[in-house]
N, C-alpha and C. Protein backbone atom coordinates (compact mmCIF):
# COMPACT_ATOMS: atom_id res chain seq x y z
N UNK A 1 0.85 -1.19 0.00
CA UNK A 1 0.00 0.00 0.00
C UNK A 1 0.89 1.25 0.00
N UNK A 2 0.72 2.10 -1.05
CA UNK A 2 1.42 3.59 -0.87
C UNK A 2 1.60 4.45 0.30
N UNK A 3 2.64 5.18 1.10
CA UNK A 3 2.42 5.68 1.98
C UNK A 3 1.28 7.05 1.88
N UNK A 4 0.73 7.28 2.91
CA UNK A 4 0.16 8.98 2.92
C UNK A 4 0.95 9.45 2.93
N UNK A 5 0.37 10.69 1.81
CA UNK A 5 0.96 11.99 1.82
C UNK A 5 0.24 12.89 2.47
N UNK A 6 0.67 14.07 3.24
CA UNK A 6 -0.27 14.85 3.55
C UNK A 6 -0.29 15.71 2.36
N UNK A 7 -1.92 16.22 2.44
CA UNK A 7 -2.40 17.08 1.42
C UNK A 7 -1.86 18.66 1.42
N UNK A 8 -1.87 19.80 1.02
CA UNK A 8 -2.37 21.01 1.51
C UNK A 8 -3.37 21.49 2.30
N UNK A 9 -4.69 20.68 2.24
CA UNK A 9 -5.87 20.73 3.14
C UNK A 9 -5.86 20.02 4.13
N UNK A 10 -4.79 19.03 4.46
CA UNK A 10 -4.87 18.35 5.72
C UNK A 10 -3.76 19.47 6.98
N UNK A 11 -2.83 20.47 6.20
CA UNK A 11 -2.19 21.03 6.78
C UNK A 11 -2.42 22.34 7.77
N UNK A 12 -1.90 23.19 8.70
CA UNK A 12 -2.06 24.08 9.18
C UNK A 12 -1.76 25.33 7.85
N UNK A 13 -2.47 26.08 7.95
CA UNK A 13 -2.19 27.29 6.79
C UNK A 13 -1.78 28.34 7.60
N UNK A 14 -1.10 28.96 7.24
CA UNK A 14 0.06 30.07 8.27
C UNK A 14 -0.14 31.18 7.43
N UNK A 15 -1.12 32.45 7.37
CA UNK A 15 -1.44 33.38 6.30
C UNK A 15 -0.34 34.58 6.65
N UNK A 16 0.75 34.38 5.69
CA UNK A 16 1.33 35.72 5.91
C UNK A 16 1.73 36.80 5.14
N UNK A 17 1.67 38.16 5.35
CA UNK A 17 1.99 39.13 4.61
C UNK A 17 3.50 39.85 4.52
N UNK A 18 3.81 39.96 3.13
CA UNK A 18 5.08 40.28 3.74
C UNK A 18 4.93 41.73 3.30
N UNK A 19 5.90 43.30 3.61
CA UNK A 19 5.36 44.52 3.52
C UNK A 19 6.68 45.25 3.09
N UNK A 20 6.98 46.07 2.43
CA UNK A 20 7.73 46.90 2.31
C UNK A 20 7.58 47.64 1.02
N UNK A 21 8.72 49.01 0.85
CA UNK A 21 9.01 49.28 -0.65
C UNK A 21 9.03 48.95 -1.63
N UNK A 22 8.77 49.33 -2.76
CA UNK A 22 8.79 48.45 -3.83
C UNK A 22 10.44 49.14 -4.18
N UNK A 23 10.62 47.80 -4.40
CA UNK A 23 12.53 47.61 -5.29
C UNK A 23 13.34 47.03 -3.34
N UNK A 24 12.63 46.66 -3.07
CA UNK A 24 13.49 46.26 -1.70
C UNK A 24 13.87 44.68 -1.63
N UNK A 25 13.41 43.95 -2.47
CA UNK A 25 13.55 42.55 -2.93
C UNK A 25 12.60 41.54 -1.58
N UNK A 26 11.24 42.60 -1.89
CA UNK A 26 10.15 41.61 -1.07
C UNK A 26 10.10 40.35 -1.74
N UNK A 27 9.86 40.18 -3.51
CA UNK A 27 9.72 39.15 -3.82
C UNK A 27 10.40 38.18 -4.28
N UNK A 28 11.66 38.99 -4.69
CA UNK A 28 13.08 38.25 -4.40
C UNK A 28 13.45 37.48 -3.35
N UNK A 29 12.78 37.77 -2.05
CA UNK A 29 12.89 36.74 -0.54
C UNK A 29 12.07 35.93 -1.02
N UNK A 30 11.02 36.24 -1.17
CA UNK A 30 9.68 35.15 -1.28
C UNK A 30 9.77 34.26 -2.29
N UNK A 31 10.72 34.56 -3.51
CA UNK A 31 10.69 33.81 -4.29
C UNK A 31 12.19 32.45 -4.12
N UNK A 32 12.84 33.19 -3.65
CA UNK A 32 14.10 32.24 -3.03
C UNK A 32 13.43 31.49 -2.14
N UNK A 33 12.45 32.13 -1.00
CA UNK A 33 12.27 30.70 0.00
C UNK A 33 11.73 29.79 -0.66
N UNK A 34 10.38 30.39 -1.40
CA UNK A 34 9.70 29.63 -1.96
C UNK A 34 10.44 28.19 -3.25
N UNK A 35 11.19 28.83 -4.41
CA UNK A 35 11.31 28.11 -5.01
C UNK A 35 13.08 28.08 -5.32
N UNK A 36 13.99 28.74 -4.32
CA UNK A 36 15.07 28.46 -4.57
C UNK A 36 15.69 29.19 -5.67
N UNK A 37 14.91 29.92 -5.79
CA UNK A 37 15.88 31.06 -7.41
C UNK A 37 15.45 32.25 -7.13
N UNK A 38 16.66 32.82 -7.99
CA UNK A 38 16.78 34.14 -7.69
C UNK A 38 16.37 34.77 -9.16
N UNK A 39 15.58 36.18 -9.05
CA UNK A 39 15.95 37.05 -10.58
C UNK A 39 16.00 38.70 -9.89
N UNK A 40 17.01 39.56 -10.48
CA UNK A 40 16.87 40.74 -10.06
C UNK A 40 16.12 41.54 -10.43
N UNK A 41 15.11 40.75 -11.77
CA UNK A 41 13.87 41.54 -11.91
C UNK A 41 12.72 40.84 -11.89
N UNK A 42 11.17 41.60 -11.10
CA UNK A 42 10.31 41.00 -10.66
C UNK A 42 9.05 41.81 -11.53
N UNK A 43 8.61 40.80 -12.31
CA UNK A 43 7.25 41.43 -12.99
C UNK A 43 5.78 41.69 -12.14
N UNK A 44 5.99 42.97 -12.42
CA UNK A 44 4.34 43.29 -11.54
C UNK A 44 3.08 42.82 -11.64
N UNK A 45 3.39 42.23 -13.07
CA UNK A 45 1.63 41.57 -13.20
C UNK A 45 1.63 40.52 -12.51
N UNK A 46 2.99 39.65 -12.38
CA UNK A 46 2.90 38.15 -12.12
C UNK A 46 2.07 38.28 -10.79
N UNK A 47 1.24 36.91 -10.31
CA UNK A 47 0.49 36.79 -9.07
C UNK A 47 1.44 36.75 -7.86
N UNK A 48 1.11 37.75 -6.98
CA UNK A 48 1.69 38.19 -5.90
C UNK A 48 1.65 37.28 -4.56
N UNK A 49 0.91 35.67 -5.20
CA UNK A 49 0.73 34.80 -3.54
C UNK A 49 1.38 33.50 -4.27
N UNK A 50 1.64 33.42 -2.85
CA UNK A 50 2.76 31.84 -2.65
C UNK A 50 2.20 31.04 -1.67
N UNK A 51 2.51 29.83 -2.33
CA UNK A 51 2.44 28.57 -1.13
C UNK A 51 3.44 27.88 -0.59
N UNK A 52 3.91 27.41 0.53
CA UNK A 52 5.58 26.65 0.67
C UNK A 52 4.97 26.12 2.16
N UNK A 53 5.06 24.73 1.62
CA UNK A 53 5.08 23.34 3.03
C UNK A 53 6.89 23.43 3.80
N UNK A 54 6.29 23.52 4.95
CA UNK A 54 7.69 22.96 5.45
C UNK A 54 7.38 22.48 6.34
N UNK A 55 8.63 22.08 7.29
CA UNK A 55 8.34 21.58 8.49
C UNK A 55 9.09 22.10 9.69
N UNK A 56 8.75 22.46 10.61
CA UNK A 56 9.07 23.71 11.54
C UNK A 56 9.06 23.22 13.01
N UNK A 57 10.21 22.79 13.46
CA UNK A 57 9.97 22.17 14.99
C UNK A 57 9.33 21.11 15.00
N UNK A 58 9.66 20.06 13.50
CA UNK A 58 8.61 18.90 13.78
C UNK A 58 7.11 18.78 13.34
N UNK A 59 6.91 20.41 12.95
CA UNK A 59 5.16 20.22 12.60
C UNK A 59 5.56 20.86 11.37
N UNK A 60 4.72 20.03 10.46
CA UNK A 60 4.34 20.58 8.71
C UNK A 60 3.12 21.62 8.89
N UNK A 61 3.91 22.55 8.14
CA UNK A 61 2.77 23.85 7.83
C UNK A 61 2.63 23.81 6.48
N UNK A 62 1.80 25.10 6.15
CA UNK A 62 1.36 25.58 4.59
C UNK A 62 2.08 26.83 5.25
N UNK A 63 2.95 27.80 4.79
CA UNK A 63 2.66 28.95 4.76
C UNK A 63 2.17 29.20 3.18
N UNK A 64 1.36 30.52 3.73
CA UNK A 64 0.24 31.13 1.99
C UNK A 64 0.86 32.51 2.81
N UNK A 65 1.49 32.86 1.41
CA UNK A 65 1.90 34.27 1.50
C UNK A 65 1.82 35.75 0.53
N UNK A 66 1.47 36.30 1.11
CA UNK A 66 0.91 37.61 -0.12
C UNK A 66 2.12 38.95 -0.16
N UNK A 67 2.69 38.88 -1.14
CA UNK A 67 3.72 39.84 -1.29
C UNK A 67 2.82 40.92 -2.09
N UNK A 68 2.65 41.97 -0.77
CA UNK A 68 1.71 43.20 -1.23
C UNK A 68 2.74 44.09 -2.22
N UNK A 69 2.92 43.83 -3.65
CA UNK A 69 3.64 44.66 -4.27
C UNK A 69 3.81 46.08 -4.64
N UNK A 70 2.93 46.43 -3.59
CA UNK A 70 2.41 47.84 -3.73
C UNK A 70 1.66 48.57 -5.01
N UNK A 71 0.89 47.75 -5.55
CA UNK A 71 -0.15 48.01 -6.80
C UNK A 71 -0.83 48.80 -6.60
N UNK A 72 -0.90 50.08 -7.73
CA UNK A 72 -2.29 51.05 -6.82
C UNK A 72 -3.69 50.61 -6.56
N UNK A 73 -3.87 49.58 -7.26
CA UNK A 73 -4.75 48.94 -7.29
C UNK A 73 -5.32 48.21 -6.40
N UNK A 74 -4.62 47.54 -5.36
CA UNK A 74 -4.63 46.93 -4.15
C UNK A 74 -4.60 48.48 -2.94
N UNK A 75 -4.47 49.68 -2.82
CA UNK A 75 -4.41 50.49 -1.74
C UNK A 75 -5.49 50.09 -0.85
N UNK A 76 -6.94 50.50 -1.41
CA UNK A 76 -8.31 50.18 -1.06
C UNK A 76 -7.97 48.84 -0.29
N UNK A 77 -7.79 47.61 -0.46
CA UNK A 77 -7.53 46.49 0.02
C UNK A 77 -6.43 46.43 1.14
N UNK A 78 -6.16 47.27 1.74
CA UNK A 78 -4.67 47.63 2.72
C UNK A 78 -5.03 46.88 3.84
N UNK A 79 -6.34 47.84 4.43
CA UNK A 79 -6.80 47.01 5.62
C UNK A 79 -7.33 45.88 5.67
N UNK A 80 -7.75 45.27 4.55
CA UNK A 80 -8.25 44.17 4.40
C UNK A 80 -7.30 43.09 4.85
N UNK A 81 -5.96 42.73 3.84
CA UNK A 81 -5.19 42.06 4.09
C UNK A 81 -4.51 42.42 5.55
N UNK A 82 -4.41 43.06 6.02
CA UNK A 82 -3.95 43.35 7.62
C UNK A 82 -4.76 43.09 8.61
N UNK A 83 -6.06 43.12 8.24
CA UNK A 83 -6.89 42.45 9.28
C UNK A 83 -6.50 40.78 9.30
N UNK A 84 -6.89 40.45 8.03
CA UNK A 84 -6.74 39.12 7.90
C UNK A 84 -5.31 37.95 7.96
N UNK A 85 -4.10 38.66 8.10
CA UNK A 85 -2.99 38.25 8.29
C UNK A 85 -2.82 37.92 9.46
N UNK A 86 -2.30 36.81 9.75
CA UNK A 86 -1.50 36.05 11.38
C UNK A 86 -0.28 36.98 11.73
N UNK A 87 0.26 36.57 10.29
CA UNK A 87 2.09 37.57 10.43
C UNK A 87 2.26 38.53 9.76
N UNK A 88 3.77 39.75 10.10
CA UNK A 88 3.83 40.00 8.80
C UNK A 88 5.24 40.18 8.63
N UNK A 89 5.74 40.09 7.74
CA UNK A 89 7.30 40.39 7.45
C UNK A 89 7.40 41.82 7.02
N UNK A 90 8.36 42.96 7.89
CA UNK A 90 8.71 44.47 7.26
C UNK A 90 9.93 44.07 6.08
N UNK A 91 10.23 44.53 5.14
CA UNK A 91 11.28 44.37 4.65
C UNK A 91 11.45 45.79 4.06
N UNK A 92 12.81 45.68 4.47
CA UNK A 92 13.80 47.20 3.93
C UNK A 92 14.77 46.81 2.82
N UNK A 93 15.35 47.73 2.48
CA UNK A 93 16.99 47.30 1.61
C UNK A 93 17.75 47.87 2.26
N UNK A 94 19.23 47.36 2.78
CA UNK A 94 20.52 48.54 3.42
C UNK A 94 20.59 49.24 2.37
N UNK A 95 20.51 49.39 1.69
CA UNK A 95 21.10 50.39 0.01
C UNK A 95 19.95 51.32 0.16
N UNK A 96 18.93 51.55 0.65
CA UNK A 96 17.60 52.65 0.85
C UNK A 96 17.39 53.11 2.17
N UNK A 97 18.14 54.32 2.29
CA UNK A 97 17.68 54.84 3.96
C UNK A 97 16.11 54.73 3.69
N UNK A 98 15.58 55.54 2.82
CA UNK A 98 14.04 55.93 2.76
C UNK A 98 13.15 54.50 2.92
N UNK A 99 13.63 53.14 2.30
CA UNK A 99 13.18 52.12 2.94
C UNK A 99 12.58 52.01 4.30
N UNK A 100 14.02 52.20 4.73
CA UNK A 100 14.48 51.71 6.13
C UNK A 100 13.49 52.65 6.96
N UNK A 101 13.25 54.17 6.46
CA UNK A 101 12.37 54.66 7.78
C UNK A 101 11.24 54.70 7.45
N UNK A 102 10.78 53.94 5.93
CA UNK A 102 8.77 53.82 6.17
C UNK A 102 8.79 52.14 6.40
N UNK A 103 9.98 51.47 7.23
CA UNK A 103 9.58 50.55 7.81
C UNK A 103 8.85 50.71 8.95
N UNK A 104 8.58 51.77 9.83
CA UNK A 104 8.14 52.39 10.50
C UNK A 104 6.63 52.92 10.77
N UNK A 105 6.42 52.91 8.89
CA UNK A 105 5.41 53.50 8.76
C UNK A 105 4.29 52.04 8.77
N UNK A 106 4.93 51.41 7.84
CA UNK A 106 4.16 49.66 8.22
C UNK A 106 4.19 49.70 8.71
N UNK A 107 4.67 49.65 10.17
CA UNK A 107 4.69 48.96 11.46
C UNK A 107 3.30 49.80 12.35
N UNK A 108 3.44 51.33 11.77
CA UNK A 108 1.98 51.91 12.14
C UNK A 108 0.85 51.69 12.03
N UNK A 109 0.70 51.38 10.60
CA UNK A 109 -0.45 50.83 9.69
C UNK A 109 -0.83 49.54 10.01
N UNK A 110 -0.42 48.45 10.58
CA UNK A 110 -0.57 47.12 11.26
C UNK A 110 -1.14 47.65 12.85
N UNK A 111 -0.10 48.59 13.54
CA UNK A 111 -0.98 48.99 14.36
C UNK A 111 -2.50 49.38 14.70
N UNK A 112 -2.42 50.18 13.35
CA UNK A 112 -3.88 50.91 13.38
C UNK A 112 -5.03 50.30 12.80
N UNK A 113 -4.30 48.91 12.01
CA UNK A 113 -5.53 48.16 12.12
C UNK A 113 -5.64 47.13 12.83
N UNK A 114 -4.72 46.84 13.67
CA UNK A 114 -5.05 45.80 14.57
C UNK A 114 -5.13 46.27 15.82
N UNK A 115 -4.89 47.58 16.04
CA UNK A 115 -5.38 47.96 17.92
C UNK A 115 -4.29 47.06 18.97
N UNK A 116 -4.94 46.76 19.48
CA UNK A 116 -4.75 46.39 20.66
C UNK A 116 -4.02 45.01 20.37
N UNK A 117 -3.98 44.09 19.59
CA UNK A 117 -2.98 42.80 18.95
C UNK A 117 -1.76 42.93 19.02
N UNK A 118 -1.37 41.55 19.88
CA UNK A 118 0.04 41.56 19.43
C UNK A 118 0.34 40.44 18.43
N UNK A 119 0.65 41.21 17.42
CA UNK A 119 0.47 40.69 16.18
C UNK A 119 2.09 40.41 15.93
N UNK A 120 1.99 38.97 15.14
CA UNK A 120 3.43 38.14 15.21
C UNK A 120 4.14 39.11 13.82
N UNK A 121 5.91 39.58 14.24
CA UNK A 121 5.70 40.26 13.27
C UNK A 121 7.58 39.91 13.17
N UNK A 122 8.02 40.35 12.58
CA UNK A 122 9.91 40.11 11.90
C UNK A 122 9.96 40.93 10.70
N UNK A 123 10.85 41.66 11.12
CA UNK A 123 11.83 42.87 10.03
C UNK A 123 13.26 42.18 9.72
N UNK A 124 13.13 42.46 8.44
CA UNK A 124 14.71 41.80 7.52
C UNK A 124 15.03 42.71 6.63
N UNK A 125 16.33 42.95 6.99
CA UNK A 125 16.73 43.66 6.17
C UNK A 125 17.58 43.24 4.77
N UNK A 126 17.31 43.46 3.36
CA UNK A 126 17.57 42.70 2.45
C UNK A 126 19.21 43.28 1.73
N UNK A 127 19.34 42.70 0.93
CA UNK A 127 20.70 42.87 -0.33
C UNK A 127 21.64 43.39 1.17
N UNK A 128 22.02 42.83 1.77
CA UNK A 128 23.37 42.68 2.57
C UNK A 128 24.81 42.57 1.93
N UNK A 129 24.71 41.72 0.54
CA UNK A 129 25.19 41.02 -0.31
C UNK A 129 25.94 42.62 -0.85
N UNK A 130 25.20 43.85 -1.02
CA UNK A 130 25.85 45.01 -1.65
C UNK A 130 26.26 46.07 -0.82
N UNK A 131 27.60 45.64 -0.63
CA UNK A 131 28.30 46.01 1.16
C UNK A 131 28.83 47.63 0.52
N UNK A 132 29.34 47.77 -0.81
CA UNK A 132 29.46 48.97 -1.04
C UNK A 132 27.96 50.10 -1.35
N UNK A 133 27.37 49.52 -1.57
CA UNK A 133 26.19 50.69 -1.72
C UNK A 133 25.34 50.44 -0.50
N UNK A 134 25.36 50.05 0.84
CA UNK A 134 25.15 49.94 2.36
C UNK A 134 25.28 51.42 2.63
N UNK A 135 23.74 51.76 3.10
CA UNK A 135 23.38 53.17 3.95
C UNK A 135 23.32 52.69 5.22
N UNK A 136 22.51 51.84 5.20
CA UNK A 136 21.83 51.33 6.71
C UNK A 136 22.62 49.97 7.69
N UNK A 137 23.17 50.43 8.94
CA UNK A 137 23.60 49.40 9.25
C UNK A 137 23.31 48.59 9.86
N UNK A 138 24.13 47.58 10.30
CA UNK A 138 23.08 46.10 11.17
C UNK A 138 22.88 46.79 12.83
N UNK A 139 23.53 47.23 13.58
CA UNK A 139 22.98 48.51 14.41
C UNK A 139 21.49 48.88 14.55
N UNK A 140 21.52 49.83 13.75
CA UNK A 140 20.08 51.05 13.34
C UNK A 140 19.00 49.53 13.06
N UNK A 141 19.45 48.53 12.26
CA UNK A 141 18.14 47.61 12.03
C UNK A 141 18.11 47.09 13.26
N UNK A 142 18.85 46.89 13.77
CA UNK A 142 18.58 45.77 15.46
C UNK A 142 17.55 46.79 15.96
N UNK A 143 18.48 47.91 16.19
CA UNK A 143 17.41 49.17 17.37
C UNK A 143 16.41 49.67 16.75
N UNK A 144 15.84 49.20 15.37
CA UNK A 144 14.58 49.47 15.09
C UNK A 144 13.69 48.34 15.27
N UNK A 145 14.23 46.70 15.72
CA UNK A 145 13.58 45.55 15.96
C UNK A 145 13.26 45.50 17.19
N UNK A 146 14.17 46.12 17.95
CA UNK A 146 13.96 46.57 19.53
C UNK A 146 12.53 47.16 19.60
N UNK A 147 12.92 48.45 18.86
CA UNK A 147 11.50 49.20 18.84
C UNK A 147 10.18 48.33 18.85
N UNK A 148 9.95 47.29 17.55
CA UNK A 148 9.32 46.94 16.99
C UNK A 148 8.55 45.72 18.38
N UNK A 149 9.75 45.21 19.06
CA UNK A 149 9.84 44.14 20.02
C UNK A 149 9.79 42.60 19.32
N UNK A 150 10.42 42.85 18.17
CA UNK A 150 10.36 41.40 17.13
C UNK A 150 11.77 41.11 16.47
N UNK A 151 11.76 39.73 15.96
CA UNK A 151 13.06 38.99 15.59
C UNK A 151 13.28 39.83 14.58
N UNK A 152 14.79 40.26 13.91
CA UNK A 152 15.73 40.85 12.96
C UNK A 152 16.83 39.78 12.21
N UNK A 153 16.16 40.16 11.08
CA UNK A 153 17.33 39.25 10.29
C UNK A 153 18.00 40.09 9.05
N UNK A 154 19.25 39.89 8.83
CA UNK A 154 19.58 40.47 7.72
C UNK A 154 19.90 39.64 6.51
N UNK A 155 19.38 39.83 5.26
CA UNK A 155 19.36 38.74 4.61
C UNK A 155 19.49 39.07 2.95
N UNK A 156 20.14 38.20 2.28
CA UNK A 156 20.64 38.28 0.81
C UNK A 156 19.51 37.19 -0.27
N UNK A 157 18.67 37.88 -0.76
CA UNK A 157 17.95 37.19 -1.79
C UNK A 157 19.22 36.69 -2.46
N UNK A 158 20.04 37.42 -3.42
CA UNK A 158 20.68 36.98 -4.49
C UNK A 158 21.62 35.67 -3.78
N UNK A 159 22.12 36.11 -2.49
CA UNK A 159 22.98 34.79 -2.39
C UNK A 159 22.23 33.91 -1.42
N UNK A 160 20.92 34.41 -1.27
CA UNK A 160 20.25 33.38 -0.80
C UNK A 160 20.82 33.02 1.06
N UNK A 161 21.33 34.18 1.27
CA UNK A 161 21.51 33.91 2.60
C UNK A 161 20.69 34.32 3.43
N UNK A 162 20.00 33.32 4.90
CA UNK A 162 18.74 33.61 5.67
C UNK A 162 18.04 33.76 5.27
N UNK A 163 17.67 33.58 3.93
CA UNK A 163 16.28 33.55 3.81
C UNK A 163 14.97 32.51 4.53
N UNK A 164 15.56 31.29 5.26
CA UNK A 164 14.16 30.68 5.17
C UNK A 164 14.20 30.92 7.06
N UNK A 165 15.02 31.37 7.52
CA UNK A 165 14.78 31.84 9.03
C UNK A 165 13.77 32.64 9.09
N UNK A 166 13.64 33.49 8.69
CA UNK A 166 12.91 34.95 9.24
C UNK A 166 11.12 34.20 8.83
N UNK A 167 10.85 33.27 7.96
CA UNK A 167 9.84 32.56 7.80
C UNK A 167 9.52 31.66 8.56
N UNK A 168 10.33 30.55 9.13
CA UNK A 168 10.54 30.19 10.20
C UNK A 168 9.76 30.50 11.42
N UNK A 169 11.03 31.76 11.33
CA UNK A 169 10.73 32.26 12.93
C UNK A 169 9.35 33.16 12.81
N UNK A 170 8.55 33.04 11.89
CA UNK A 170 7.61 33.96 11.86
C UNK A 170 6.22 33.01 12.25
N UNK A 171 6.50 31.47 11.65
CA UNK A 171 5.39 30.39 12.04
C UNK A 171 5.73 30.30 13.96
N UNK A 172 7.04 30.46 14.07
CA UNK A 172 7.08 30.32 15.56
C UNK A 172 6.20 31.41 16.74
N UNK A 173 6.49 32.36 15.87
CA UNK A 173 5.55 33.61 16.14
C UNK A 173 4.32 33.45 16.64
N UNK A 174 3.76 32.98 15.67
CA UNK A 174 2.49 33.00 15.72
C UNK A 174 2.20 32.00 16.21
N UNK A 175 2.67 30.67 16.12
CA UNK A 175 2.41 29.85 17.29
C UNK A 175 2.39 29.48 18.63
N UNK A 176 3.62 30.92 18.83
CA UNK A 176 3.43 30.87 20.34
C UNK A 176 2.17 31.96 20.74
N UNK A 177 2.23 32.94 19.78
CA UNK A 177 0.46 33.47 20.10
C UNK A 177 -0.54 32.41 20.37
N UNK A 178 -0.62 31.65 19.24
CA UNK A 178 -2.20 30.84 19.17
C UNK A 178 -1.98 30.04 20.72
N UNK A 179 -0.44 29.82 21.52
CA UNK A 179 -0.56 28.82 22.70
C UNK A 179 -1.24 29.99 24.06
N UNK A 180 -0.79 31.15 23.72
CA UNK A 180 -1.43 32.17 24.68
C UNK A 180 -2.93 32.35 24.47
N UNK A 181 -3.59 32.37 23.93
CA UNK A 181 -4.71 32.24 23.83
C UNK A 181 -5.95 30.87 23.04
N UNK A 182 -6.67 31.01 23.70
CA UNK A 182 -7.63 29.67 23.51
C UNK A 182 -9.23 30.35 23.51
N UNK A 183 -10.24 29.32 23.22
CA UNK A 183 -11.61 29.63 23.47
C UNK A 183 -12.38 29.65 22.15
N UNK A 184 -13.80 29.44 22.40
CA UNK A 184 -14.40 29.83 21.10
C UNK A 184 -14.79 30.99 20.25
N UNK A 185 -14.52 32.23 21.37
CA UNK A 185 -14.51 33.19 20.63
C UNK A 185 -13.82 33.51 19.76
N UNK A 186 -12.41 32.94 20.33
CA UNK A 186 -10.91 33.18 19.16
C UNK A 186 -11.03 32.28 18.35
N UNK A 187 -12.00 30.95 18.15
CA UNK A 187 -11.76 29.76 17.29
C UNK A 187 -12.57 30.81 16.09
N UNK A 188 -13.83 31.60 16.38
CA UNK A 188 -14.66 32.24 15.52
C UNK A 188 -14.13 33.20 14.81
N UNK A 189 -13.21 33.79 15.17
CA UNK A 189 -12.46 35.33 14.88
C UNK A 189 -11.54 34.85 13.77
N UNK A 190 -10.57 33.01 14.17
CA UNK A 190 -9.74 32.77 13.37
C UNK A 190 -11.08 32.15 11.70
N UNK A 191 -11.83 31.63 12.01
CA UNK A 191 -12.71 31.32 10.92
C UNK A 191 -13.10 32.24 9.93
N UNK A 192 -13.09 33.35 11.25
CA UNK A 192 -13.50 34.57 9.67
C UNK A 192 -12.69 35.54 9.15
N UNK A 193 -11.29 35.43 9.66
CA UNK A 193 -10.41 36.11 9.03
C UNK A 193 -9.64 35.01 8.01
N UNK A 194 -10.01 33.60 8.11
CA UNK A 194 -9.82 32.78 7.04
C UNK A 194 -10.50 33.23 6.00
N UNK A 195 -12.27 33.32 6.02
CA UNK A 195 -12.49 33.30 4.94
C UNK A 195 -12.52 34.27 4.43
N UNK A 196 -12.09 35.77 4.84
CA UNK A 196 -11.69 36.85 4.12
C UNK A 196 -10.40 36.62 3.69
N UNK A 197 -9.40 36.49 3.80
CA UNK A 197 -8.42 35.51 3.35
C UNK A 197 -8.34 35.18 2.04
N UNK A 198 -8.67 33.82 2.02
CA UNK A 198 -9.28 33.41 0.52
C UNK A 198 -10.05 34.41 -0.61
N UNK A 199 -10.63 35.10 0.20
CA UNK A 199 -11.22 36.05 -0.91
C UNK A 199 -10.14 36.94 -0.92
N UNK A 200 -9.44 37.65 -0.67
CA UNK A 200 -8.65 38.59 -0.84
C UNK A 200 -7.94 38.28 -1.89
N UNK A 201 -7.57 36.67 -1.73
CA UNK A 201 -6.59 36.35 -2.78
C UNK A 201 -6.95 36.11 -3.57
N UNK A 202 -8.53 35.33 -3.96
CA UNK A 202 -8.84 35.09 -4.91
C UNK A 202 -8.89 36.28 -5.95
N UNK A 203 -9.59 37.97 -5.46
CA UNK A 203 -9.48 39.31 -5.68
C UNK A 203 -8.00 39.60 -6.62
N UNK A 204 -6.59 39.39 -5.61
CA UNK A 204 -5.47 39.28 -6.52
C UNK A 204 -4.98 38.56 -7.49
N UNK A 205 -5.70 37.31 -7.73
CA UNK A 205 -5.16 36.35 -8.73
C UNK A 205 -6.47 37.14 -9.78
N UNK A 206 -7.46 37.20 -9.70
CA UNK A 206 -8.27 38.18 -10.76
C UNK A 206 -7.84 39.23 -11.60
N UNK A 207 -7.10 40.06 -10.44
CA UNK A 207 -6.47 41.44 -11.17
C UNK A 207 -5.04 41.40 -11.82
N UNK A 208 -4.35 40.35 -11.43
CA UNK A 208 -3.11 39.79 -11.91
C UNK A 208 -3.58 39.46 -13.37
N UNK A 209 -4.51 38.79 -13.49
CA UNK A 209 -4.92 38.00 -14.71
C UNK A 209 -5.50 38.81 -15.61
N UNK A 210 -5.89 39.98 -15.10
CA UNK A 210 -6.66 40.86 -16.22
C UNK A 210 -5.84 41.45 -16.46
N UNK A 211 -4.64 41.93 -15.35
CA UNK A 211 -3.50 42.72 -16.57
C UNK A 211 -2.38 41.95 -17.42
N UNK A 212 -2.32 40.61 -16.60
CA UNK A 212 -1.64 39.90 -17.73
C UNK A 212 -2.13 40.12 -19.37
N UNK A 213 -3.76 39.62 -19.41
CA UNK A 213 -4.64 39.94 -20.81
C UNK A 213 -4.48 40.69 -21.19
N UNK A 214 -4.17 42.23 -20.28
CA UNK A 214 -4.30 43.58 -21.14
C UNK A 214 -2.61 43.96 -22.11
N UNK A 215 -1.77 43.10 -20.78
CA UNK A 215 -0.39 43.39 -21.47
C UNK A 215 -0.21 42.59 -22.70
């Protein structure tokens, strides 16, 4: 008899957002964890969500992840996906002070829609790899993770260094949330920020697809 496989639907789904500038190599991370390659250029139409099984302390997850590429098109949808996210990843570039201080400004905007949540969250700072064009140092990113009160990683899409930590440590995140709290009110809250969820994305794979057609 064949062994089981687990499915995608038999798994935990880990919904996370990752946030930053555009040109900061949000999807350059996402696309290295995800599929192990690198490109230094990222097409805007392509669909902005990912799926990647792993296994994390022993337990197999799904993370489903939405690299908000900053589309004007998606603004309207800001709070949406921030309500509905577990995690979120800030990402800066050292090569962009201006990055580096509207990491700040995400970190507001998660505030202001989540209130009172302590919402599982990790800042990485990307292209480490380009030590001569470095504004920002590993310093200033620590004492802005301080700020933040969350894990810091500094990390190289192109050479692929740390990338699958800061994902990692982001399911850990949130799992040690879900062990702090219990009950059916929170079982209800997690049900319906699932199924806004799914629709959100289904929303982005729509608009991806209509500008693919138009291009």
């Amino acid at each position: 008899m064949p062994e089981k496989r687990n499915t995608p639907h038999e798994l935990r789904v880990y919904k996370i957002v990752i946030l930053g500038d555009g040109g900061v190599g949000k999807s350059a991370v996402t696309l290295q964890f995800v599929s192990h390659s690198f490109t230094d250029y990222h097409d805007p139409t392509i669909e902005d969500s990912y799926q990647q099984q792993a296994v994390i302390d022993g337990d197999a997850a799904l993370l489903d992840i939405l690299d908000t590429a900053g589309q004007v098109e998606f603004t309207a949808m800001r709070d949406q996906y921030m309500r509905c996210g577990e995690g979120f990843i800030i990402c800066y570039s050292v090569t962009d002070r201006h990055s580096f201080q509207e990491a700040s400004e995400y970190r507001k905007l998660i505030q202001r829609v989540r209130l009172s949540e302590d919402i599982p969250l990790v800042l990485i700072a990307n292209k480490i790899d380009l030590v001569l064009a470095r504004k920002v140092t590993t310093e200033e990113g620590k004492n802005l993770a301080n700020q933040f009160g969350c894990p810091f990683f500094e990390t190289s899409a192109c050479e692929r260094h740390c990338i699958d930590e800061p994902f990692y440590t982001l399911v850990r995140e949130i799992r040690r949330k879900e062990a702090q709290g219990s009950g059916t009110s929170s079982e209800k809250l997690h049900s319906r920020r699932r199924s806004r969820w799914w629709r959100i994305r289904s929303i982005f794979a729509l608009v991806f697809r209509r500008r693919r057609n138009l291009n």
